[in-house]
PDB file of N, CA and C in Angstrom:
ATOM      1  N   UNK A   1      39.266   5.596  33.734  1.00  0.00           N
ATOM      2  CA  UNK A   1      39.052   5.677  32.302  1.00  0.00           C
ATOM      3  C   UNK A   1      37.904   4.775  31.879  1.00  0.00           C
ATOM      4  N   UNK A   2      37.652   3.528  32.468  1.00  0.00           N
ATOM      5  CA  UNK A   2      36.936   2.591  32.231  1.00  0.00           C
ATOM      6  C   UNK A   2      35.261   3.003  32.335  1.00  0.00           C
ATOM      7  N   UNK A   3      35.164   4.121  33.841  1.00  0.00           N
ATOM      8  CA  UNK A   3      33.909   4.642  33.865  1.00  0.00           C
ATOM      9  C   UNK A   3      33.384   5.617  33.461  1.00  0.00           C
ATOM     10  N   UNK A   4      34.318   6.453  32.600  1.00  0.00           N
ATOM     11  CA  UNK A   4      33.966   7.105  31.676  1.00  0.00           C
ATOM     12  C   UNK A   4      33.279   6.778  30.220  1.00  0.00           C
ATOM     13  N   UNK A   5      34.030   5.558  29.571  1.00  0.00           N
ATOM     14  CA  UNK A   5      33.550   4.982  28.727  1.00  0.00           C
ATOM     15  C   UNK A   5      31.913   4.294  28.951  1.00  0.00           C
ATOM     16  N   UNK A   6      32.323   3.524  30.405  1.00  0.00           N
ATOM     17  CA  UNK A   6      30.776   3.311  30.199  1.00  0.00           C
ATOM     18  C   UNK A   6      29.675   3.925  30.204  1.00  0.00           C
ATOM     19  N   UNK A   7      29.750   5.261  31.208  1.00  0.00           N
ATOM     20  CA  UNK A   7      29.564   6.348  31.277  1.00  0.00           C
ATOM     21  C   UNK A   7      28.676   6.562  29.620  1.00  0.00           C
ATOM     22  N   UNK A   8      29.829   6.613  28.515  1.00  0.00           N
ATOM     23  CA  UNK A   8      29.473   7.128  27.187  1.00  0.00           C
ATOM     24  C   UNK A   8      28.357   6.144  26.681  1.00  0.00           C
ATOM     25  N   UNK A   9      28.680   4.843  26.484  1.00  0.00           N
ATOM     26  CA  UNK A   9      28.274   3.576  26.371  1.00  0.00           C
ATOM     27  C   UNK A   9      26.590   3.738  26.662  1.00  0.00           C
ATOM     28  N   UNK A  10      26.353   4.355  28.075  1.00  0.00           N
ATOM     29  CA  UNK A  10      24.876   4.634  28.316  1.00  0.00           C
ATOM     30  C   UNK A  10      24.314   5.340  27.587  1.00  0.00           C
ATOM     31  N   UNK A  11      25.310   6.566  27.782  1.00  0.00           N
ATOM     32  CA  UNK A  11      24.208   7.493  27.262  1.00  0.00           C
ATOM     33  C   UNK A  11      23.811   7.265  25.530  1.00  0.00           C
ATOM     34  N   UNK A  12      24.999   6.999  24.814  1.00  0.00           N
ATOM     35  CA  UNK A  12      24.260   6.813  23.611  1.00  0.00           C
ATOM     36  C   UNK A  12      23.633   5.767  23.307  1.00  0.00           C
ATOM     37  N   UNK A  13      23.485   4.117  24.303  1.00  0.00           N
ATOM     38  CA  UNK A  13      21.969   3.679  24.183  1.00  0.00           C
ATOM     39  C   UNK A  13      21.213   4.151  24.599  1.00  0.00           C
ATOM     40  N   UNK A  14      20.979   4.907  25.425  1.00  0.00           N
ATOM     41  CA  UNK A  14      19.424   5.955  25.900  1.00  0.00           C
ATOM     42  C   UNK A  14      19.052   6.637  25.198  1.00  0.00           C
ATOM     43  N   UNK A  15      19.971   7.642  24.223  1.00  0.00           N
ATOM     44  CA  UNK A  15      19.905   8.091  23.204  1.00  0.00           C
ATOM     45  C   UNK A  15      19.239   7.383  21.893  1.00  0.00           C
ATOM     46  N   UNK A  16      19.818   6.307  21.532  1.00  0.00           N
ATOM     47  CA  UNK A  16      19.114   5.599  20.526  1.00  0.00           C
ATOM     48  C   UNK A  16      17.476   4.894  21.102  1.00  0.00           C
ATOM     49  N   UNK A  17      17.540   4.511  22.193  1.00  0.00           N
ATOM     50  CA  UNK A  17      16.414   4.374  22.588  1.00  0.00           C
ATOM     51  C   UNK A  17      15.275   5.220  22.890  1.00  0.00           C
ATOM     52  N   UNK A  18      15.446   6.513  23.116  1.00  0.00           N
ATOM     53  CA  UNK A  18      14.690   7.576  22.972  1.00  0.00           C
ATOM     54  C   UNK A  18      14.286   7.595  21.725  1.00  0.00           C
ATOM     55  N   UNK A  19      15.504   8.146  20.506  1.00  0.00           N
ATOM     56  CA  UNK A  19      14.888   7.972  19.263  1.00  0.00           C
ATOM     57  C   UNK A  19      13.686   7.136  18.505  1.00  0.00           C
ATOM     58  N   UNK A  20      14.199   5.934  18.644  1.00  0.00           N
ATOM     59  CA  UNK A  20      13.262   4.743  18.117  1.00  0.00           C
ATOM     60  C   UNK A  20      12.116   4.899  18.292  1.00  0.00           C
ATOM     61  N   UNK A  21      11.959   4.980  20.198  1.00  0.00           N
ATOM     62  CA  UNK A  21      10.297   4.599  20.754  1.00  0.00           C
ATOM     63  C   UNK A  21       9.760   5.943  20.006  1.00  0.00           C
ATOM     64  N   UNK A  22      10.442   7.450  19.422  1.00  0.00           N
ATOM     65  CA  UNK A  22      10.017   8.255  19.280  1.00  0.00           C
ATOM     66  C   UNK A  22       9.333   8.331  17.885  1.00  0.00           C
ATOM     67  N   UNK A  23      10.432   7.173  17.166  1.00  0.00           N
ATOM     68  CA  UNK A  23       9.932   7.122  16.135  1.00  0.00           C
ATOM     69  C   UNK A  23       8.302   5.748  15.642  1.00  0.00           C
ATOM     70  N   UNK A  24       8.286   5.347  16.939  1.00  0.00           N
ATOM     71  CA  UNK A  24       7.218   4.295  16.517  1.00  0.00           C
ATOM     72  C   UNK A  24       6.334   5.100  16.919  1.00  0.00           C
ATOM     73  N   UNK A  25       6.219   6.233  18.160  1.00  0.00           N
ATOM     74  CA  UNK A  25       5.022   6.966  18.242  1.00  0.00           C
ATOM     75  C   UNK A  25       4.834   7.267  17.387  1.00  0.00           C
ATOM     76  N   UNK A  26       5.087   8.261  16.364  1.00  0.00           N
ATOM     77  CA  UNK A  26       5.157   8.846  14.975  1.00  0.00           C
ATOM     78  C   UNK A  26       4.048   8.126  14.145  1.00  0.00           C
ATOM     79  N   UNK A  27       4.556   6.796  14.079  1.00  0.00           N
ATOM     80  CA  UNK A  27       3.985   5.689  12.779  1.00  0.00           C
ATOM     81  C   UNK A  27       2.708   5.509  13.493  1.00  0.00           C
ATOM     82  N   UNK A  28       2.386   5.611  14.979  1.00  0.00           N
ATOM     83  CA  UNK A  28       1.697   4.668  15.356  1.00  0.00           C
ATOM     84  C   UNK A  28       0.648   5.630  15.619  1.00  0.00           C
ATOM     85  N   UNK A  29       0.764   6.994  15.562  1.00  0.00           N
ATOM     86  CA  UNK A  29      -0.152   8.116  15.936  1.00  0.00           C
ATOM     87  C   UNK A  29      -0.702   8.109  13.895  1.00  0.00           C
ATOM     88  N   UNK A  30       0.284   8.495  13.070  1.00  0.00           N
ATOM     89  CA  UNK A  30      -0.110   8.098  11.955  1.00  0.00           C
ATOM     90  C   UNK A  30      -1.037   6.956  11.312  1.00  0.00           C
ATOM     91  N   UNK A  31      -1.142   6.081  12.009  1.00  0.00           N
ATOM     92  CA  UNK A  31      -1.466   4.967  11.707  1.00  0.00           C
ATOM     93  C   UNK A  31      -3.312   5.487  12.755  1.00  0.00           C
ATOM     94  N   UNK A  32      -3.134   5.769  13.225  1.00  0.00           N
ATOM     95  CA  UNK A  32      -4.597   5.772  14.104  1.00  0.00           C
ATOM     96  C   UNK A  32      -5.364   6.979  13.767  1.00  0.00           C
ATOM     97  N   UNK A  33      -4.240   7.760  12.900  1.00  0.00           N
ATOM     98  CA  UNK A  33      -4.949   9.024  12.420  1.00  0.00           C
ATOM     99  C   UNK A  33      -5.948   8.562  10.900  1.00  0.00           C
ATOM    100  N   UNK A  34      -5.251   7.580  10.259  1.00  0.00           N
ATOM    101  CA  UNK A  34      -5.317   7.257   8.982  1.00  0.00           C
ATOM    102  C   UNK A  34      -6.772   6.357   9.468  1.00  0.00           C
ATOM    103  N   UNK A  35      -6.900   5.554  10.486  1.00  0.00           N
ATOM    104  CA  UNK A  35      -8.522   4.533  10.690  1.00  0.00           C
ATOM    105  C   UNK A  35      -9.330   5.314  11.360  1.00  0.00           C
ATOM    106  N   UNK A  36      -9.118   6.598  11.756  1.00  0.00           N
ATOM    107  CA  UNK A  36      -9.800   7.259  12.262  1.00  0.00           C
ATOM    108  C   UNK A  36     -10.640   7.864  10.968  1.00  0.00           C
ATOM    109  N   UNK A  37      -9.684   8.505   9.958  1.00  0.00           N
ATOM    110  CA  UNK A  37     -10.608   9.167   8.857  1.00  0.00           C
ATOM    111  C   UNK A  37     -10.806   8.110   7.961  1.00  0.00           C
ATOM    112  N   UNK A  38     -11.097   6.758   8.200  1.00  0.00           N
ATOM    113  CA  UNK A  38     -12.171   5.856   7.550  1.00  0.00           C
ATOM    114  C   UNK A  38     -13.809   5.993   7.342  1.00  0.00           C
ATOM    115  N   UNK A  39     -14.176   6.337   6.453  1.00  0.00           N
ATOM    116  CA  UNK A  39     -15.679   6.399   6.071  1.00  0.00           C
ATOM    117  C   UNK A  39     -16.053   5.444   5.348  1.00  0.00           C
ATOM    118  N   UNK A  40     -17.315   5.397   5.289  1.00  0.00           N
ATOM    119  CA  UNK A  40     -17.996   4.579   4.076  1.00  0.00           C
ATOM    120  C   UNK A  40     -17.515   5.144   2.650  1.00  0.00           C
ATOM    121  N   UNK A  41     -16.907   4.115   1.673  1.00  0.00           N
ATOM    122  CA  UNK A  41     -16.802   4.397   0.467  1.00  0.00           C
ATOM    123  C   UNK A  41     -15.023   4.681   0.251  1.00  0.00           C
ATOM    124  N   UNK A  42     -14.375   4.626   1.277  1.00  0.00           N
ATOM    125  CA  UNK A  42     -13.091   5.085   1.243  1.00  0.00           C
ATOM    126  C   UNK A  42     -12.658   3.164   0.748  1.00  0.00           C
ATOM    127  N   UNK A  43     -11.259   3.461   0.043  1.00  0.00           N
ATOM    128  CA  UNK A  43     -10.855   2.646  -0.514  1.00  0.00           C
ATOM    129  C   UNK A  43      -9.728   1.864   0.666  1.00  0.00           C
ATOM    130  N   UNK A  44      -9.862   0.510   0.455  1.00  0.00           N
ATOM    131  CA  UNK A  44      -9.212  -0.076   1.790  1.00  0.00           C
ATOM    132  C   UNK A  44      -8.278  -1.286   1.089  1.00  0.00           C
ATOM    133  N   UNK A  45      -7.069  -1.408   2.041  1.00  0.00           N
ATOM    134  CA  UNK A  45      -6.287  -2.585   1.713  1.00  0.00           C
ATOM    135  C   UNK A  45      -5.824  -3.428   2.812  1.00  0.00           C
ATOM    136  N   UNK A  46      -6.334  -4.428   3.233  1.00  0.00           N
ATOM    137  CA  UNK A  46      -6.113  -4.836   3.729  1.00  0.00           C
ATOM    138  C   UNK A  46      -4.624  -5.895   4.530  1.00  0.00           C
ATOM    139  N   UNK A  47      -4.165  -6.124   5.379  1.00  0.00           N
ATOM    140  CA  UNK A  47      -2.848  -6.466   5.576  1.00  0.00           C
ATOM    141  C   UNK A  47      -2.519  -8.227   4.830  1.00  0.00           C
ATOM    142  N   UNK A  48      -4.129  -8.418   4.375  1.00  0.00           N
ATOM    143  CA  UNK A  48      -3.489  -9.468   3.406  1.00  0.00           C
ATOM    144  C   UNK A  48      -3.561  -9.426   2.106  1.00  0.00           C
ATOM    145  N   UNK A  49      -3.709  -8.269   1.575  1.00  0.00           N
ATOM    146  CA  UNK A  49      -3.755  -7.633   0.298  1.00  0.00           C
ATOM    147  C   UNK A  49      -4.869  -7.513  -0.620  1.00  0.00           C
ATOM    148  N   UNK A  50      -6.073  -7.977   0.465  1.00  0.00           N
ATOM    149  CA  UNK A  50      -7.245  -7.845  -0.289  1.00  0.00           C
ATOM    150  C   UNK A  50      -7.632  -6.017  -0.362  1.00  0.00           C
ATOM    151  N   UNK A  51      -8.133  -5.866  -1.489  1.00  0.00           N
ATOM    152  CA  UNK A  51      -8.806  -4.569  -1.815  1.00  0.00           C
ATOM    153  C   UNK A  51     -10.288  -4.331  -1.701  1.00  0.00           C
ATOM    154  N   UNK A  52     -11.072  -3.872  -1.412  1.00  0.00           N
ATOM    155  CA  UNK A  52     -12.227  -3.206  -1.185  1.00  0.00           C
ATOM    156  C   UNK A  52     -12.914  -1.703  -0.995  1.00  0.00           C
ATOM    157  N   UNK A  53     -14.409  -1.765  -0.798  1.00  0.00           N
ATOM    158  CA  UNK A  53     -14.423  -0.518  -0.785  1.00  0.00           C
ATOM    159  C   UNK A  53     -15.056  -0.640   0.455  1.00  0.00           C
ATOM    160  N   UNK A  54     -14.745   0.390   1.592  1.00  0.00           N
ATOM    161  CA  UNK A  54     -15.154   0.291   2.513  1.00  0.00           C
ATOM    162  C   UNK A  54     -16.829   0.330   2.922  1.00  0.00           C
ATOM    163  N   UNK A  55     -17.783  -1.071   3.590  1.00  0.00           N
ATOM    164  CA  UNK A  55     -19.193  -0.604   3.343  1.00  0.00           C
ATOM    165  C   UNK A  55     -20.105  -0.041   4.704  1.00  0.00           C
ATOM    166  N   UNK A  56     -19.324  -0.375   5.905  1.00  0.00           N
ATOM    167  CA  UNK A  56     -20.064   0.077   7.298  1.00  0.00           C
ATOM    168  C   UNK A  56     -18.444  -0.128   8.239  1.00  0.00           C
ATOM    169  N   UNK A  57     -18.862   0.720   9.117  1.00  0.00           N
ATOM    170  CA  UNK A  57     -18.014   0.793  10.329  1.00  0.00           C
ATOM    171  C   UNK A  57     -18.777   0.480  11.540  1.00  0.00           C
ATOM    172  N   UNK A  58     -18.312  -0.739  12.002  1.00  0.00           N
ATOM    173  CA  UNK A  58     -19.090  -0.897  13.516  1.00  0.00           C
ATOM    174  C   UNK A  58     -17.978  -0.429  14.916  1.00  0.00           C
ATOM    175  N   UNK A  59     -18.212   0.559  15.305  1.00  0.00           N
ATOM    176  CA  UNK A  59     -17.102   0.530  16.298  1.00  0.00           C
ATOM    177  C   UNK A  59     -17.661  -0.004  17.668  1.00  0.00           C
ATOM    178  N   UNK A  60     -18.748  -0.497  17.862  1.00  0.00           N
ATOM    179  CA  UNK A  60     -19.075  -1.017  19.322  1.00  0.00           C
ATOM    180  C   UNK A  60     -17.999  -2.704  19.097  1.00  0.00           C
ATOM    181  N   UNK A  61     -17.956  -3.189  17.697  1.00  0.00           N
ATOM    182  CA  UNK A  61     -17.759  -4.106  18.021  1.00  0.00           C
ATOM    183  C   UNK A  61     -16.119  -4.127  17.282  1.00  0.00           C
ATOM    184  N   UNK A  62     -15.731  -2.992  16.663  1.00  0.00           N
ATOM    185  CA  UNK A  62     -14.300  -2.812  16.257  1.00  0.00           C
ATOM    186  C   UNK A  62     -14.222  -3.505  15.087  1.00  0.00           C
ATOM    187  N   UNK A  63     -15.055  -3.732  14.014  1.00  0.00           N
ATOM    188  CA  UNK A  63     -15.344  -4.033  12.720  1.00  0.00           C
ATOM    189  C   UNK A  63     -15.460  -3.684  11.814  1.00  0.00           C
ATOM    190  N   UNK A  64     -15.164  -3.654   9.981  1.00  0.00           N
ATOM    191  CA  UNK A  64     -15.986  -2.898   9.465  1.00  0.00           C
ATOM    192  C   UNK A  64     -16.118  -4.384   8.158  1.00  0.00           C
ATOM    193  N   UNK A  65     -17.071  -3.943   7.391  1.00  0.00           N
ATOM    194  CA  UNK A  65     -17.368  -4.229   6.401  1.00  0.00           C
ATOM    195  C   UNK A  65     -17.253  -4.267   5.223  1.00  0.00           C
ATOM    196  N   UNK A  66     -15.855  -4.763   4.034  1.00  0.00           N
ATOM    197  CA  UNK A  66     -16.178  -4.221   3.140  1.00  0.00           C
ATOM    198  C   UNK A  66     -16.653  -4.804   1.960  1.00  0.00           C
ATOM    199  N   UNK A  67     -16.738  -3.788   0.899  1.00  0.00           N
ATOM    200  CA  UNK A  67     -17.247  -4.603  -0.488  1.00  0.00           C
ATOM    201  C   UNK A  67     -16.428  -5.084  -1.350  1.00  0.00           C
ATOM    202  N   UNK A  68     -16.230  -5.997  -1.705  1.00  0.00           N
ATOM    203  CA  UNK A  68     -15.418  -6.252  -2.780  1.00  0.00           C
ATOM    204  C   UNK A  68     -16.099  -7.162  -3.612  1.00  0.00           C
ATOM    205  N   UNK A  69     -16.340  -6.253  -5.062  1.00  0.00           N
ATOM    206  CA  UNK A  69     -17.330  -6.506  -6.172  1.00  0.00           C
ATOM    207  C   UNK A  69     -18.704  -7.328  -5.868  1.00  0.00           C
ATOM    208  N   UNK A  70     -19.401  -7.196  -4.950  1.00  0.00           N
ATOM    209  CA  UNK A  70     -20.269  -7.464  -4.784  1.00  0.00           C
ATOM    210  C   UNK A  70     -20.328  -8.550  -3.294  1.00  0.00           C
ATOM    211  N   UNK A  71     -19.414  -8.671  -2.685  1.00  0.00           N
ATOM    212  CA  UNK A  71     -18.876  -9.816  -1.825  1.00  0.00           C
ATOM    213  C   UNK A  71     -18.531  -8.605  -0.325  1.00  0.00           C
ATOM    214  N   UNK A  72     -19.431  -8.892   0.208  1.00  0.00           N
ATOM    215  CA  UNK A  72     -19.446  -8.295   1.784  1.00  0.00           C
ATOM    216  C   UNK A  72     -18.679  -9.357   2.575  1.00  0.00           C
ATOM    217  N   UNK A  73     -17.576  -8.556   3.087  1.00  0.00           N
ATOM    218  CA  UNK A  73     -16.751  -9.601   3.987  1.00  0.00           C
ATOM    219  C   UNK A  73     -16.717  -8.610   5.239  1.00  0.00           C
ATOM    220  N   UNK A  74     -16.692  -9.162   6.351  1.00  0.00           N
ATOM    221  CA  UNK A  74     -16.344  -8.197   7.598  1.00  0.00           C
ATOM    222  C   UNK A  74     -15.059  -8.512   7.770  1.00  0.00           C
ATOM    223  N   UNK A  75     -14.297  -7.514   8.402  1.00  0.00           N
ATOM    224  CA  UNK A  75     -12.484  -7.617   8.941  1.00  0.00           C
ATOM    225  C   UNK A  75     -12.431  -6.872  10.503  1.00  0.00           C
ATOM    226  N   UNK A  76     -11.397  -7.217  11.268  1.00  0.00           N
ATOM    227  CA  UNK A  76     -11.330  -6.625  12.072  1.00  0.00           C
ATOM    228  C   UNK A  76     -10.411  -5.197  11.815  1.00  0.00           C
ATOM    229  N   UNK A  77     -10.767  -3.776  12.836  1.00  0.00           N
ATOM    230  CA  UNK A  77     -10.128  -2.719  12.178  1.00  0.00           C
ATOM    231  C   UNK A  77      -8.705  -3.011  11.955  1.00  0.00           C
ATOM    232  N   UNK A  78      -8.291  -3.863  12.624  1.00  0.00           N
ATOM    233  CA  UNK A  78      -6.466  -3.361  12.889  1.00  0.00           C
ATOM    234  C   UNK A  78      -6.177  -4.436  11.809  1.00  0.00           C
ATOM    235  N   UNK A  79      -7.065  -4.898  10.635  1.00  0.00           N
ATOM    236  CA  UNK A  79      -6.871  -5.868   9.344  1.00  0.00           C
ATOM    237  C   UNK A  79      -6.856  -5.298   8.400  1.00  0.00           C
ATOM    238  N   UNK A  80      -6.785  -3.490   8.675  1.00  0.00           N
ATOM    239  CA  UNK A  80      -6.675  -2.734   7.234  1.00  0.00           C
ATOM    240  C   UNK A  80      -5.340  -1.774   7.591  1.00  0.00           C
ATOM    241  N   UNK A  81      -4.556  -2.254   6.675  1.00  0.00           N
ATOM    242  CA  UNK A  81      -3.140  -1.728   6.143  1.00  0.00           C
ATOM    243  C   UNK A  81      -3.512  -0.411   5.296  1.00  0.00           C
ATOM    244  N   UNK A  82      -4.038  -0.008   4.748  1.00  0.00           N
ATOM    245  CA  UNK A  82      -3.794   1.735   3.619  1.00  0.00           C
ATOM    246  C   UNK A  82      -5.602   1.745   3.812  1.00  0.00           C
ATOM    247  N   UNK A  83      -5.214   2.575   3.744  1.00  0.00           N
ATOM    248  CA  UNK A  83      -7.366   3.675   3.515  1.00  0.00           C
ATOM    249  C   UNK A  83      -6.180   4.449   2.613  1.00  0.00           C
ATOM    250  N   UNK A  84      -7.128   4.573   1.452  1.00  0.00           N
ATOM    251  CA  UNK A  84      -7.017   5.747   0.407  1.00  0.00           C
ATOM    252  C   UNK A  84      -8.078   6.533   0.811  1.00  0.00           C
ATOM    253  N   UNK A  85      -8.372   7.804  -0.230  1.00  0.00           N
ATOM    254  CA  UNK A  85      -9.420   8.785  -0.101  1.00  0.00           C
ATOM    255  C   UNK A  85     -10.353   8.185  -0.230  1.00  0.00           C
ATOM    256  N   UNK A  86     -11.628   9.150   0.180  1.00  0.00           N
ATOM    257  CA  UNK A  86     -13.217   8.871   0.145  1.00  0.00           C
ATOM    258  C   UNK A  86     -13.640   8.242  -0.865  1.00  0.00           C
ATOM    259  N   UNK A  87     -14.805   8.464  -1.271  1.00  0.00           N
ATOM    260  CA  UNK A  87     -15.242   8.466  -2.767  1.00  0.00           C
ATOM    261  C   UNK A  87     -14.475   9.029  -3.976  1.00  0.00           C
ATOM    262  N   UNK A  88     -14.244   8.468  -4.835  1.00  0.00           N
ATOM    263  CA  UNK A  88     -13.330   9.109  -5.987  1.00  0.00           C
ATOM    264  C   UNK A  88     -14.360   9.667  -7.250  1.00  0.00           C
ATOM    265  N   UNK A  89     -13.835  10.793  -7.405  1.00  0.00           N
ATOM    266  CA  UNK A  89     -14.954  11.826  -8.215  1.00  0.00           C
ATOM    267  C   UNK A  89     -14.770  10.400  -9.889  1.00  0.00           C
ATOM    268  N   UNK A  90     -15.767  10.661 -10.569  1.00  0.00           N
ATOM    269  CA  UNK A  90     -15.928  10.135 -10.864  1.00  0.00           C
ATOM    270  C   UNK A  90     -15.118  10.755 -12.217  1.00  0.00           C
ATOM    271  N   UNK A  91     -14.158  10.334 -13.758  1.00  0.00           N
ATOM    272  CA  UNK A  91     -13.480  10.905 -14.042  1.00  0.00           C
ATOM    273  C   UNK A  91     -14.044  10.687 -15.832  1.00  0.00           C
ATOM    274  N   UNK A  92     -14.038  11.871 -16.250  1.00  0.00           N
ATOM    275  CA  UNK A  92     -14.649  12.262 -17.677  1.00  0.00           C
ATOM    276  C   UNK A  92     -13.095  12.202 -18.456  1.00  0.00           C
ATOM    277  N   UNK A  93     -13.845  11.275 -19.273  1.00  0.00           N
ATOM    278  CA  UNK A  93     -12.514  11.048 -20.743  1.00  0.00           C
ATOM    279  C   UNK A  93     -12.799  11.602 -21.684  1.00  0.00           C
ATOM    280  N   UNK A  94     -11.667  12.348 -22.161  1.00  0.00           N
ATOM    281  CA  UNK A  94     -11.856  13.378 -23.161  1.00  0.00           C
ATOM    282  C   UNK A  94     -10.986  13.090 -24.585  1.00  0.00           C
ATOM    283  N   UNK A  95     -11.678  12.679 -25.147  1.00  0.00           N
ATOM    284  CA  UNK A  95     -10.842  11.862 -26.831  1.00  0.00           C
ATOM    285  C   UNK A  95     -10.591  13.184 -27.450  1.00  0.00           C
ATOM    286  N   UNK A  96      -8.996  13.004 -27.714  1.00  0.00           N
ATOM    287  CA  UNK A  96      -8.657  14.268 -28.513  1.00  0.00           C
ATOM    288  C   UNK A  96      -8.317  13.484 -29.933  1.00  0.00           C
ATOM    289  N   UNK A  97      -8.457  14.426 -31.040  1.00  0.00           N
ATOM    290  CA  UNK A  97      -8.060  14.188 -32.034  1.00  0.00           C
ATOM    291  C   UNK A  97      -6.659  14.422 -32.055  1.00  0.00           C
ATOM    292  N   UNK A  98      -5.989  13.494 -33.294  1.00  0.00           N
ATOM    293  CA  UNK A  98      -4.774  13.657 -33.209  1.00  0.00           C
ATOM    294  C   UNK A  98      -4.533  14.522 -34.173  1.00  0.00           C
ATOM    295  N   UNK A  99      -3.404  15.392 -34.377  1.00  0.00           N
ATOM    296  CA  UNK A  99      -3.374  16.508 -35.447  1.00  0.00           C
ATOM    297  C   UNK A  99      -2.784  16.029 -36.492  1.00  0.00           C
ATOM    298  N   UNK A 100      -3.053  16.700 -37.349  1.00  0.00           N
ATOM    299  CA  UNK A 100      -2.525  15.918 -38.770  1.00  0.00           C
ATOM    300  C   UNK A 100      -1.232  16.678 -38.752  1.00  0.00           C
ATOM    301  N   UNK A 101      -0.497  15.974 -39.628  1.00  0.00           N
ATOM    302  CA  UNK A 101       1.095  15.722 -39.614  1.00  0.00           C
ATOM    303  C   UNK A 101       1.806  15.236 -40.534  1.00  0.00           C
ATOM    304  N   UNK A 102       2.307  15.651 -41.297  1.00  0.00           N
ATOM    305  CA  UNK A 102       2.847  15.377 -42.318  1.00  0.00           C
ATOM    306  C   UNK A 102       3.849  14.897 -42.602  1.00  0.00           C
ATOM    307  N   UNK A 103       3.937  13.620 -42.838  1.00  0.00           N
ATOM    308  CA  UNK A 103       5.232  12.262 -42.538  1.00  0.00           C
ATOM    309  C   UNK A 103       5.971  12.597 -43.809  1.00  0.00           C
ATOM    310  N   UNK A 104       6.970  13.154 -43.503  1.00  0.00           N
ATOM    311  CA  UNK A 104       8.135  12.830 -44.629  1.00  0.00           C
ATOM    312  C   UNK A 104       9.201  11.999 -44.618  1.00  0.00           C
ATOM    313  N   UNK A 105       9.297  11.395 -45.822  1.00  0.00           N
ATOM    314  CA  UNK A 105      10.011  10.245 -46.153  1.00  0.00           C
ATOM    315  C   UNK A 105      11.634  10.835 -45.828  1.00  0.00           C
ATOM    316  N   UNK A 106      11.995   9.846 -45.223  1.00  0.00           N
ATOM    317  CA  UNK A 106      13.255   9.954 -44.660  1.00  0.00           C
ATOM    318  C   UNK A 106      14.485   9.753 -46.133  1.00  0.00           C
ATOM    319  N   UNK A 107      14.311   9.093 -46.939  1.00  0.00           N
ATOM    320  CA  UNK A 107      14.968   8.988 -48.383  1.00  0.00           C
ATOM    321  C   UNK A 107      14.154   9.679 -49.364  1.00  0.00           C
ATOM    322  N   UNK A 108      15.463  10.566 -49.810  1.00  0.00           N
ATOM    323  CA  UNK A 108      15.397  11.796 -50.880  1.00  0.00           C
ATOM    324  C   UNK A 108      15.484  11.301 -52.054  1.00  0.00           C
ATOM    325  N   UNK A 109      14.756  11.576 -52.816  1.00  0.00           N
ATOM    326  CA  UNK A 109      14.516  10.865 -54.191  1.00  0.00           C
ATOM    327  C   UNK A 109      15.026  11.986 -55.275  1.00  0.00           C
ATOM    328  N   UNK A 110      16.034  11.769 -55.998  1.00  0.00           N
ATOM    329  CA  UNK A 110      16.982  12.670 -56.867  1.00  0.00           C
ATOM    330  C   UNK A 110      16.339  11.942 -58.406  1.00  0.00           C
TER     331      UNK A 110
END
């Protein structure tokens, strides 16, 4: 009876251990997909929460460059936590008028 249980005992840590490593491939293929589509101009955050805009990619030396408001700092790649999209279209504000409306007094005057 005893080697049956352990028997069980294995298999569902092998089981959970399959899972896991399966699930860090996942993050970790995600994660290399996401610095791969890094360009110039893509928006970057870094793992110490600095923000920038991305300004050169050196991959001979595994670097990139970014801008932040005028302040060129270099980071190493694996120092950027989120890439957002590319360039962001640039966005037209459109002032609407408000419609007229006719406020009536909540007390009725008899």
């Amino acid at each position: 009876m005893s080697g049956l249980s352990l028997i069980f005992i294995v298999v569902v840590m092998g089981g959970m251990m399959f899972f896991m490593n399966r699930q860090q491939k996942k993050q970790q293929s995600k994660r290399q997909e996401q610095l791969d589509a890094m360009q110039p101009g893509s928006e970057i955050v870094t793992i110490g929460g600095l923000h920038g805009i991305l300004s050169s990619i050196d991959s001979a030396k595994g670097t990139i460059e970014l801008d932040c408001e005028g302040v060129i700092l270099t980071f190493d790649r694996a120092a950027v936590k989120t890439v957002k999209s590319g360039v962001t279209p640039e966005t037209t504000v459109v002032e609407k008028t408000p419609a007229e409306t006719k406020v009536e007094s909540p007390i009725e005057e008899n």
